[in-house]
N, C-alpha and C. Protein backbone atom coordinates (compact mmCIF):
# COMPACT_ATOMS: atom_id res chain seq x y z
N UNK A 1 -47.07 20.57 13.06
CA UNK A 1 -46.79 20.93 11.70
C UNK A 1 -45.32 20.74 11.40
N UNK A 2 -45.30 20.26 10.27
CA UNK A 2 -43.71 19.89 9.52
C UNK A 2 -43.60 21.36 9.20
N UNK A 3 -42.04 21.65 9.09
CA UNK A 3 -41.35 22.36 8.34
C UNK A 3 -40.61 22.21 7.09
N UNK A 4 -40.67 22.88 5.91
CA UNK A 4 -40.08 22.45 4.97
C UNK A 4 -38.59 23.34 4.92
N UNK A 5 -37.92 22.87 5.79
CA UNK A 5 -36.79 23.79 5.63
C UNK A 5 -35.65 22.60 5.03
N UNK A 6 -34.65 23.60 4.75
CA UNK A 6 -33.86 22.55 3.25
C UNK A 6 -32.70 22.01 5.09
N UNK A 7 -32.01 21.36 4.99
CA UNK A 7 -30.86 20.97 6.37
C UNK A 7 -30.09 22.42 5.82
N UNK A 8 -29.36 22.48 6.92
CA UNK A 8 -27.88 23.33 6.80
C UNK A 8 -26.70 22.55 6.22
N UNK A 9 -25.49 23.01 5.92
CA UNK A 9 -24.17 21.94 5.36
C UNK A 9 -23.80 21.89 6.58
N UNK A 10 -23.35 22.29 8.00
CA UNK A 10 -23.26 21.99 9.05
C UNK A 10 -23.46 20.75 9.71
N UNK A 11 -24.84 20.68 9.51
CA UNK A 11 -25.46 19.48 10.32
C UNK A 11 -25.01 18.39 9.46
N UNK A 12 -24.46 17.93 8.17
CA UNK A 12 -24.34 17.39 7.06
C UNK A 12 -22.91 16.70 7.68
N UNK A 13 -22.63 15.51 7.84
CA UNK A 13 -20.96 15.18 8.03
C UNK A 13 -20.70 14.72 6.95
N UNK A 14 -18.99 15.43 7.59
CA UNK A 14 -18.11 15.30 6.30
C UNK A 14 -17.97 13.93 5.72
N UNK A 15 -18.17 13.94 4.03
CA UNK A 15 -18.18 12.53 3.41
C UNK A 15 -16.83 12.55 1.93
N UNK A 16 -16.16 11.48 1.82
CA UNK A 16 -15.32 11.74 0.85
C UNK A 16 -15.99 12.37 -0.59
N UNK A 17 -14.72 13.49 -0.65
CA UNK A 17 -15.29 14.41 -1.90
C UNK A 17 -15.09 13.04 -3.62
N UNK A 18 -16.33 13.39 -4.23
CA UNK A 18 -16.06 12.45 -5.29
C UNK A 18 -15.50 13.04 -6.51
N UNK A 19 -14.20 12.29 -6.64
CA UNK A 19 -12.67 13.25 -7.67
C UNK A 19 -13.70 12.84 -9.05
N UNK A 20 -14.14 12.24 -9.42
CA UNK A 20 -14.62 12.08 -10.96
C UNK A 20 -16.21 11.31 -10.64
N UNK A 21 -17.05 11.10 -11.40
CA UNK A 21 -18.58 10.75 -12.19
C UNK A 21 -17.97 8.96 -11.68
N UNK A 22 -17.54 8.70 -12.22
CA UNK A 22 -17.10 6.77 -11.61
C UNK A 22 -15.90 6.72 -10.50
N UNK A 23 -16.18 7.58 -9.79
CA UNK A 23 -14.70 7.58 -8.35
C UNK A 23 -15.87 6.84 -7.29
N UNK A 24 -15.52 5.72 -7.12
CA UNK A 24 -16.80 5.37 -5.69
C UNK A 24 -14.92 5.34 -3.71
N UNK A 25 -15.61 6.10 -3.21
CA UNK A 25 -14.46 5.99 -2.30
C UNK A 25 -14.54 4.71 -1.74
N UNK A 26 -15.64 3.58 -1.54
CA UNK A 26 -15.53 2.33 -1.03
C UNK A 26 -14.34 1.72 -1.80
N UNK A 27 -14.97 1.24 -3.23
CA UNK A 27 -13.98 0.73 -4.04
C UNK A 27 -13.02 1.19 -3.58
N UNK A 28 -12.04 2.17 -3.28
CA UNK A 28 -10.56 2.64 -3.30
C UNK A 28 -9.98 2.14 -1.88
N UNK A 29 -11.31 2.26 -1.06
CA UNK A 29 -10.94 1.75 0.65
C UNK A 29 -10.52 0.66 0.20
N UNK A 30 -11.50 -0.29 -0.37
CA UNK A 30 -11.66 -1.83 -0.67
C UNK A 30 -9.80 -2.17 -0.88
N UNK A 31 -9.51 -1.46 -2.00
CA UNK A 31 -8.62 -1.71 -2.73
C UNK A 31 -7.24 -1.49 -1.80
N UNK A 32 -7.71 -0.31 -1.52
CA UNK A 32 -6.04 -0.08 -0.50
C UNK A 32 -6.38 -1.19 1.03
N UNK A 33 -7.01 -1.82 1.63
CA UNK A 33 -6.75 -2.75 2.41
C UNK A 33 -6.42 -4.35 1.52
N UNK A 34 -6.68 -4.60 0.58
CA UNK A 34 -6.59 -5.57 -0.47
C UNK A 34 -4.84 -5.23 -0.24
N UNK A 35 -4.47 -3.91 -0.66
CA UNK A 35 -2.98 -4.30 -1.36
C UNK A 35 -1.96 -3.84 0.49
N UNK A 36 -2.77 -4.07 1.50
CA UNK A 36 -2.21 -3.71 2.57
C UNK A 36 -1.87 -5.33 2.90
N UNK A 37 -3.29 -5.87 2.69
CA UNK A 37 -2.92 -7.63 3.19
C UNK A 37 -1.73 -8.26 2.04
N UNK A 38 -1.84 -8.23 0.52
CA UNK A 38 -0.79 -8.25 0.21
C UNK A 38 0.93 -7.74 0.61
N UNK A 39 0.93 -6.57 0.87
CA UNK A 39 2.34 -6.15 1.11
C UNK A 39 2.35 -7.13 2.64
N UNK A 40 1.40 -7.58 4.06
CA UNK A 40 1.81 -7.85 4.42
C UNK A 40 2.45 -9.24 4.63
N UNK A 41 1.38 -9.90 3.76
CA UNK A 41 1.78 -11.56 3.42
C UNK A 41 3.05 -11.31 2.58
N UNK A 42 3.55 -10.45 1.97
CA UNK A 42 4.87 -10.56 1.23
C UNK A 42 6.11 -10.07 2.08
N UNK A 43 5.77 -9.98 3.64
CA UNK A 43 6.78 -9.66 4.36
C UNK A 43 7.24 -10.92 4.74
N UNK A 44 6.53 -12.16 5.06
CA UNK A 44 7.19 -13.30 5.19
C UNK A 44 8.38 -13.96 4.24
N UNK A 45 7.65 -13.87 2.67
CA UNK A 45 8.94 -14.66 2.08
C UNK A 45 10.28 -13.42 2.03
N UNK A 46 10.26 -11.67 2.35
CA UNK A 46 10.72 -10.92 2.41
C UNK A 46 12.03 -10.92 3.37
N UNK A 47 11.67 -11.63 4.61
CA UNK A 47 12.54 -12.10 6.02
C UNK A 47 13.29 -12.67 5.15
N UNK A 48 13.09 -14.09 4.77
CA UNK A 48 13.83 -14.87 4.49
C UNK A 48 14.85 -14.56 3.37
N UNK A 49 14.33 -13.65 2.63
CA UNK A 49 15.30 -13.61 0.80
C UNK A 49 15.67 -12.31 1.51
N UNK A 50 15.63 -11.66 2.09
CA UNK A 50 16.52 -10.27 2.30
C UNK A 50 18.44 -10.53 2.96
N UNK A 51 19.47 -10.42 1.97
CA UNK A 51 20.02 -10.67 2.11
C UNK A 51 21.96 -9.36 2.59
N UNK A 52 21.53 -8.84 1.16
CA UNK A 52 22.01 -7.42 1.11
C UNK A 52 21.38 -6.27 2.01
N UNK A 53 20.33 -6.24 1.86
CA UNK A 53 19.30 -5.56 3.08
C UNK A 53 18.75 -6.05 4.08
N UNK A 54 19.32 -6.09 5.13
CA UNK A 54 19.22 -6.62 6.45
C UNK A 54 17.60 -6.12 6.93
N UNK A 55 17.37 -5.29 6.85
CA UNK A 55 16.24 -5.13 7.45
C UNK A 55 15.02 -4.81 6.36
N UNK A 56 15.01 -5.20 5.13
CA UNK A 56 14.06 -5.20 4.15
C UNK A 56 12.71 -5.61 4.79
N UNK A 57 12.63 -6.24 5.29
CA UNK A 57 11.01 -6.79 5.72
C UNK A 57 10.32 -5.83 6.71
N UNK A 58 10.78 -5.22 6.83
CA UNK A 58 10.21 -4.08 8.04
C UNK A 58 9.31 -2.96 7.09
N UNK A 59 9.82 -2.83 5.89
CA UNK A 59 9.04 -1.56 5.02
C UNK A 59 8.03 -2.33 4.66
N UNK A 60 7.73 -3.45 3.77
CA UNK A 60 6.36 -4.10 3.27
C UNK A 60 5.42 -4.20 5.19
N UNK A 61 6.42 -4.40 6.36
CA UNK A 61 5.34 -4.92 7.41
C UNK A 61 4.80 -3.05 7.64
N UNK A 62 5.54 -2.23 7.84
CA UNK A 62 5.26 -0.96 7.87
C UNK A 62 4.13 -0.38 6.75
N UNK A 63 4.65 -0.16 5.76
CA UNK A 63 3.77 -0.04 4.63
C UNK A 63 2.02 -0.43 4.88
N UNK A 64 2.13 -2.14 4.31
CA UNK A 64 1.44 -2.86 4.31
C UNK A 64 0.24 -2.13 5.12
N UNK A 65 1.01 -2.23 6.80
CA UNK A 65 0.49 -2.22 8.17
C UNK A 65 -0.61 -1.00 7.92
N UNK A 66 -0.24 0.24 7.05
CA UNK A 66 -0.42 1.56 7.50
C UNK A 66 -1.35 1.54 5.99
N UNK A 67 -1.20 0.85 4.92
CA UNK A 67 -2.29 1.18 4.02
C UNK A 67 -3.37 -0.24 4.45
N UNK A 68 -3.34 -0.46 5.05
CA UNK A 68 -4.41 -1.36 5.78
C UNK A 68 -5.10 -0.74 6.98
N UNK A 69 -4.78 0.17 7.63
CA UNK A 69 -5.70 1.11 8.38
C UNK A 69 -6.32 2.19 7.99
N UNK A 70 -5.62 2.84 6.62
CA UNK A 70 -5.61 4.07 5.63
C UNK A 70 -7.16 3.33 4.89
N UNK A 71 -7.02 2.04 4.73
CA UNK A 71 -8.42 1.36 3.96
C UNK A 71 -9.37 1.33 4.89
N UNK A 72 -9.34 0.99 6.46
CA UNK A 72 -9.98 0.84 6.87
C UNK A 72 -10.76 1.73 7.42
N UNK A 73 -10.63 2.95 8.02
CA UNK A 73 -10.70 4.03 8.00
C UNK A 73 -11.72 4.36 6.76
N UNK A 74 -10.91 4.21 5.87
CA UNK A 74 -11.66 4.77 4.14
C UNK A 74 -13.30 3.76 4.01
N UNK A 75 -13.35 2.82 4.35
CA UNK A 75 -14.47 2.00 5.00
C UNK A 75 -15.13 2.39 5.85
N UNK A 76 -14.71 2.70 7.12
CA UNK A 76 -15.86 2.85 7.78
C UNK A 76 -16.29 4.86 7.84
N UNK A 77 -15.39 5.13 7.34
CA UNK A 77 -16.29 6.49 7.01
C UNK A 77 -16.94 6.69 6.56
N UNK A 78 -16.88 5.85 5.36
CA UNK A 78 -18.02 5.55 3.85
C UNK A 78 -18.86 5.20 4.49
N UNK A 79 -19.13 4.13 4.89
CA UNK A 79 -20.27 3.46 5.65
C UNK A 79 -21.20 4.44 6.56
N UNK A 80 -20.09 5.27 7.88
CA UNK A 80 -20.71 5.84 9.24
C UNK A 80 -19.80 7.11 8.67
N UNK A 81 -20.32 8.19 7.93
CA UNK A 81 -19.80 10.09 7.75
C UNK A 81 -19.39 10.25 9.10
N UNK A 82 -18.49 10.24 9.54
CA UNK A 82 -17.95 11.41 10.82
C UNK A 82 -16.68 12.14 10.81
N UNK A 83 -16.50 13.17 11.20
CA UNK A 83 -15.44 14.00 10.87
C UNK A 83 -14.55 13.18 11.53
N UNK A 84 -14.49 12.50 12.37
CA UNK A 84 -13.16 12.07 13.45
C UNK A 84 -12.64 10.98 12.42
N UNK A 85 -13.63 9.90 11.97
CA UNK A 85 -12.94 9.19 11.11
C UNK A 85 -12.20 9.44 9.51
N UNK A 86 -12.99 10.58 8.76
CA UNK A 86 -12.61 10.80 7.62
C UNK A 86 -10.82 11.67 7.80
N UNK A 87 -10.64 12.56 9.16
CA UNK A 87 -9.44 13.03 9.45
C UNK A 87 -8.53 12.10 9.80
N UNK A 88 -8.84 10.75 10.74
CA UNK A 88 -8.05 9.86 10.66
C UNK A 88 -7.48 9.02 9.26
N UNK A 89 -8.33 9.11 8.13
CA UNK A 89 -8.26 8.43 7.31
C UNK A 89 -7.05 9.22 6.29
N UNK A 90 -7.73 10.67 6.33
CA UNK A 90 -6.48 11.65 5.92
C UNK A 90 -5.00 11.41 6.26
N UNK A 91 -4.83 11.40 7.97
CA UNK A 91 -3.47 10.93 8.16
C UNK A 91 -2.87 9.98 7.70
N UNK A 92 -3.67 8.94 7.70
CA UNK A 92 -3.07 7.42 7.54
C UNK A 92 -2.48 7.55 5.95
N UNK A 93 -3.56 8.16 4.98
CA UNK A 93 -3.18 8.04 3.89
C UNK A 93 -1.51 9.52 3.32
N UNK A 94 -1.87 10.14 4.17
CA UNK A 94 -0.69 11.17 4.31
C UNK A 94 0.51 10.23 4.78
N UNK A 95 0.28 9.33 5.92
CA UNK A 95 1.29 8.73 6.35
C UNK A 95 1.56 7.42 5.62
N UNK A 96 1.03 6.84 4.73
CA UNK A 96 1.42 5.82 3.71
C UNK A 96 1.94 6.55 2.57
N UNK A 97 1.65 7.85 2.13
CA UNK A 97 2.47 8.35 0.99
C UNK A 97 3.43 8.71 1.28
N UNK A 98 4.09 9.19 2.62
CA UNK A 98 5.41 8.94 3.32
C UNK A 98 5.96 7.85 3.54
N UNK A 99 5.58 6.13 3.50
CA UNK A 99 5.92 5.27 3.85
C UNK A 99 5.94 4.88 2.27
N UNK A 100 5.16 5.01 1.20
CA UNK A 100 5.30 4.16 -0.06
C UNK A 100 6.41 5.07 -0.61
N UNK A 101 6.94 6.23 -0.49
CA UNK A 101 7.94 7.15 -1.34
C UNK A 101 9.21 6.41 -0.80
N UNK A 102 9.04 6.07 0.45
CA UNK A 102 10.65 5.17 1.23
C UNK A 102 10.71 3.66 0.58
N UNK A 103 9.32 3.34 0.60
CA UNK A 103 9.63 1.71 0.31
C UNK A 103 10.03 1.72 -1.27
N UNK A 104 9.76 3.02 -2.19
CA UNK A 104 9.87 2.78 -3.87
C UNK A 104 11.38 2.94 -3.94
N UNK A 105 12.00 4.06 -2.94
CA UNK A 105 13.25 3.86 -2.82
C UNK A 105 14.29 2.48 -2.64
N UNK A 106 13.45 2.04 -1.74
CA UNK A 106 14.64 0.65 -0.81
C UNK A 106 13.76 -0.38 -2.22
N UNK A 107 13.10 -0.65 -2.67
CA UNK A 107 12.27 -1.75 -3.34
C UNK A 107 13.27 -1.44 -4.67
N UNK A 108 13.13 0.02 -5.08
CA UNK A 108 13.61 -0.05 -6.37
C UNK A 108 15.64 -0.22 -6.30
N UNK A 109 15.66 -0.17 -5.07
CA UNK A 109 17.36 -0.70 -4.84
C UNK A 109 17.39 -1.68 -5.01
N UNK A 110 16.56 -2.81 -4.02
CA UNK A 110 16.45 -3.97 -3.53
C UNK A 110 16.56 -4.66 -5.36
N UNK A 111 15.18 -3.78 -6.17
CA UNK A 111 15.29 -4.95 -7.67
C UNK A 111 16.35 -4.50 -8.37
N UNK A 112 17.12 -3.58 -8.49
CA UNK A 112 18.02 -3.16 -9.30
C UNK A 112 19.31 -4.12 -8.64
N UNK A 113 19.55 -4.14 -7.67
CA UNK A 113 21.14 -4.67 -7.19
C UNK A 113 21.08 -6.07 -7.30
N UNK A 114 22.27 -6.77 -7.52
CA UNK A 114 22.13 -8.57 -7.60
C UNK A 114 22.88 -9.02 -6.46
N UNK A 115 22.48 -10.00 -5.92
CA UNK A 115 22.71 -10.84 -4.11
C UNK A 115 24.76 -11.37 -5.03
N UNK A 116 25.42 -10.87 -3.51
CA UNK A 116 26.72 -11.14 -3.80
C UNK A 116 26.58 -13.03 -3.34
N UNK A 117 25.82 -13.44 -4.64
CA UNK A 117 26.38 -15.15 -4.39
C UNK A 117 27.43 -15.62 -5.10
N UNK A 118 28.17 -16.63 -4.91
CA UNK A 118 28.88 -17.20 -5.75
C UNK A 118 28.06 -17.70 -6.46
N UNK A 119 29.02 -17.76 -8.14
CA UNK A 119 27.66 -18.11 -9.56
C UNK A 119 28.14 -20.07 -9.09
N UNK A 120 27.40 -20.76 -10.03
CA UNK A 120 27.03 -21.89 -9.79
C UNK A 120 28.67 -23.04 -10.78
N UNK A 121 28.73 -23.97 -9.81
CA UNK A 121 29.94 -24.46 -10.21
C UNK A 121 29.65 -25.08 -11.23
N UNK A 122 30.73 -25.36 -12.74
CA UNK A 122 30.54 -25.93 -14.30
C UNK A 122 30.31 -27.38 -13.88
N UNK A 123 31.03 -27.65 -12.80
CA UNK A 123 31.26 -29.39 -12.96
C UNK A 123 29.55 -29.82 -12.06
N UNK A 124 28.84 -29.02 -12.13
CA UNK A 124 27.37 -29.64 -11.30
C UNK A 124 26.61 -30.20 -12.77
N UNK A 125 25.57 -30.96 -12.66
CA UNK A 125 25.07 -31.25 -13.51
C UNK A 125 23.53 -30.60 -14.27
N UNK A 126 23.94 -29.85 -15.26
CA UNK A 126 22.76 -28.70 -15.53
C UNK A 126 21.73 -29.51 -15.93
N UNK A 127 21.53 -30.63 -16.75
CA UNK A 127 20.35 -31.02 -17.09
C UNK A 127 19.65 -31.49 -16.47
N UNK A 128 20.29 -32.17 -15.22
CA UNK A 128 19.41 -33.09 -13.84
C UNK A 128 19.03 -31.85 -13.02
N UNK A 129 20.14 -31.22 -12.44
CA UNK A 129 20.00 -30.28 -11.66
C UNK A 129 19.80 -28.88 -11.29
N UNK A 130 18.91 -28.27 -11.02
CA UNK A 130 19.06 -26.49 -11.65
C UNK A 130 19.82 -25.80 -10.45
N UNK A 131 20.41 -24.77 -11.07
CA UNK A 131 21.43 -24.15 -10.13
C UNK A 131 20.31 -22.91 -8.88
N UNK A 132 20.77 -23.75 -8.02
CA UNK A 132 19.87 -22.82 -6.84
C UNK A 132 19.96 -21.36 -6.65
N UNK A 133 21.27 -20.93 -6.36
CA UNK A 133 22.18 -19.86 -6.43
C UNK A 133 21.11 -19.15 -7.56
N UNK A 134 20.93 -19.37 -8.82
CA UNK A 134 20.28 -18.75 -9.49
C UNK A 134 18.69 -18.78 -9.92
N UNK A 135 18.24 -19.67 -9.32
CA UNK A 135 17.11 -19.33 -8.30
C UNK A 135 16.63 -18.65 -7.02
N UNK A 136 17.56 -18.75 -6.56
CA UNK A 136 17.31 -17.97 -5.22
C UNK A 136 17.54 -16.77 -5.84
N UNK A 137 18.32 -16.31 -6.59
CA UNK A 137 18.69 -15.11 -7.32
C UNK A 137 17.24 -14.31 -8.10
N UNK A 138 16.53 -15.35 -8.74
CA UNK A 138 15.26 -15.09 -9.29
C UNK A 138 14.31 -14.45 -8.65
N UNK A 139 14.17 -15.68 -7.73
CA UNK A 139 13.02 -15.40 -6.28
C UNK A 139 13.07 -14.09 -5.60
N UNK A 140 14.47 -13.34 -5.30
CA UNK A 140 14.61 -12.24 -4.97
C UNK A 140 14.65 -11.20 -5.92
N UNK A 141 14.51 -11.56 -6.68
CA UNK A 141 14.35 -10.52 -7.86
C UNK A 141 12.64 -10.56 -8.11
N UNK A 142 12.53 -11.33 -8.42
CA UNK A 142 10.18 -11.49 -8.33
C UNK A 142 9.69 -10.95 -6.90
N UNK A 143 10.41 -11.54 -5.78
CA UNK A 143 9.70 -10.70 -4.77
C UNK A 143 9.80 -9.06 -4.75
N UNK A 144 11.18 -8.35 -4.98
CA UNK A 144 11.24 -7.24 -4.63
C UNK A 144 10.98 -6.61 -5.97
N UNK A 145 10.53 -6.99 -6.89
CA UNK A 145 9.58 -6.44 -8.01
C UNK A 145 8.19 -6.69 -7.90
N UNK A 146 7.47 -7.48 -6.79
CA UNK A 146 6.30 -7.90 -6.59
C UNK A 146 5.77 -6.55 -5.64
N UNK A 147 6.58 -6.37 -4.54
CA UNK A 147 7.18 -5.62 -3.62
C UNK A 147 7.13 -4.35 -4.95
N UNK A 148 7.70 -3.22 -5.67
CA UNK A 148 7.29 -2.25 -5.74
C UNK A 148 5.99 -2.02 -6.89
N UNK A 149 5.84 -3.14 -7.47
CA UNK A 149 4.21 -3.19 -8.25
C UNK A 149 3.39 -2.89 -7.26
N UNK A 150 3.28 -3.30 -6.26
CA UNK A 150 1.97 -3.42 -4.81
C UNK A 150 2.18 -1.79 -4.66
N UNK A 151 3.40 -1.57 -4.44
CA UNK A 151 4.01 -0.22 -3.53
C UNK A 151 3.57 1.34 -4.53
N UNK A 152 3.87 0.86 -5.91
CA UNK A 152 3.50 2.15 -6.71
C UNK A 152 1.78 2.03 -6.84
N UNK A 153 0.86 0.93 -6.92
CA UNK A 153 -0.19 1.16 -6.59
C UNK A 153 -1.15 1.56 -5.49
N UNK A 154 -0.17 0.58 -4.09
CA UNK A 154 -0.44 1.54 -2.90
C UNK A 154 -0.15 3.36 -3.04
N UNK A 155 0.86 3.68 -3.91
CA UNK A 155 0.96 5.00 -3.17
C UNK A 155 -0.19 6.30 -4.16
N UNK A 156 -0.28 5.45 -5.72
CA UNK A 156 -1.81 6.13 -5.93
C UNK A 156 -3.21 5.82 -5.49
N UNK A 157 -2.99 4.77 -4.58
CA UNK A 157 -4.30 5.00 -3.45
C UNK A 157 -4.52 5.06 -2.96
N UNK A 158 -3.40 6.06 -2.03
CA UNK A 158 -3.03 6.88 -0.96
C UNK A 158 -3.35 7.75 -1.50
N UNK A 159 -3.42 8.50 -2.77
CA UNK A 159 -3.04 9.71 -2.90
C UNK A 159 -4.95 9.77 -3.34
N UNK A 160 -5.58 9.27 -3.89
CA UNK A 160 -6.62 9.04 -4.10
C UNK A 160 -7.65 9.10 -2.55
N UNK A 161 -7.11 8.61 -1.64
CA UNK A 161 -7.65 8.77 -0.12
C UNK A 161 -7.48 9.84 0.53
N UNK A 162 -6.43 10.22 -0.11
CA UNK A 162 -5.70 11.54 1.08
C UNK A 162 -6.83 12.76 0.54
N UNK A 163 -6.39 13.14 -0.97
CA UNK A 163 -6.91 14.22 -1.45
C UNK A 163 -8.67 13.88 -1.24
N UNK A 164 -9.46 12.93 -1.29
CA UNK A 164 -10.82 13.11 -1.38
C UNK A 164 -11.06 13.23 0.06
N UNK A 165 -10.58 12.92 1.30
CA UNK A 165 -10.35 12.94 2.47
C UNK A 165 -10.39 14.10 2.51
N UNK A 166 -9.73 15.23 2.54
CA UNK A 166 -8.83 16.56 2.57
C UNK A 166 -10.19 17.41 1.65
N UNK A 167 -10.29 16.98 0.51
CA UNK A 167 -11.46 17.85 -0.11
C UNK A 167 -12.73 17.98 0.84
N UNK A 168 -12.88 16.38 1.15
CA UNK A 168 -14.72 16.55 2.06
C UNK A 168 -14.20 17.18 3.11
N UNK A 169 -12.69 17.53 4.28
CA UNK A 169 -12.93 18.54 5.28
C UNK A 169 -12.94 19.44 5.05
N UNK A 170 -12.55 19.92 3.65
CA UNK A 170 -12.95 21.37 3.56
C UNK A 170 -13.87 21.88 3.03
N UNK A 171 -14.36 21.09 2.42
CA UNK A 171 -15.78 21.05 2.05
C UNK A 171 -16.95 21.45 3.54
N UNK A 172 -16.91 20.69 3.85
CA UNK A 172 -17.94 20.09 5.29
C UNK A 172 -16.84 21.18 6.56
């Protein structure tokens, strides 16, 4: 004979708490490994144009690195409920909202300050030739504004991971 007994919340593993009626936590996993592979493909042209900031490319590879496990995590919990993964997923995203608050700092330096180049000499020829100096000037200005667009959206979907993370353990 069956029993009709209802489960316990016990036996139930912990699953991300849903913040609103259209919050799906895949989508947000999805999204924060999406903008993890971005920040880290933008550490390459980052090496090269970091000029004033010697070690600029280390926060997008950091960053990047850490909301790309924060997604992944956010994936496979969705998929497989287990407490071990949804707490890992908590950290990661705790530890990318510590890593995106540093990179909005150095990013929003990086776009505000201009590279000490010399400006471009009168006697070159402007209509044949465009002045590099102020291209390269550009380029570092689009990357490290590319660089905190990624970074202020990484860090609301960190914060979106962390808290529904944090709700289902205390929930469950």
């Amino acid at each position: 004979m069956s029993s009709n007994q209802m489960p316990s919340a016990d036996s139930d593993p912990p699953k991300f708490h849903r913040l609103f009626k259209f919050y799906d936590p895949e989508v947000v996993a999805l999204t924060a490994i999406l903008l993890g592979l971005f920040q880290l493909l933008l550490t390459i042209p980052t090496y090269s144009v970091s000029l004033d900031i010697k070690y600029l490319f280390m926060c997008p590879l950091c960053v990047g690195s850490v909301t790309l496990i924060a997604g992944s995590f956010g994936m496979a919990s969705e998929r497989t409920p287990k407490r071990v993964l949804l707490k890992n997923c908590m950290i990661c995203g705790l530890a990318g909202l510590v890593g995106t608050l540093i990179g909005l700092i150095l990013y929003g330096y990086a776009a505000s300050t201009s590279l000490d180049i010399l400006p471009c000499s009168q006697e070159s020829h402007e209509d044949q030739y465009p002045c590099l100096e102020m291209m390269y000037q550009s380029f570092y200005k689009a990357i490290s504004g590319q660089l905190l667009f990624y970074n202020i959206a990484a860090l609301v979907i960190h914060c979106f991971l962390s808290f529904s993370a944090f709700k289902g353990l205390r929930i469950h």
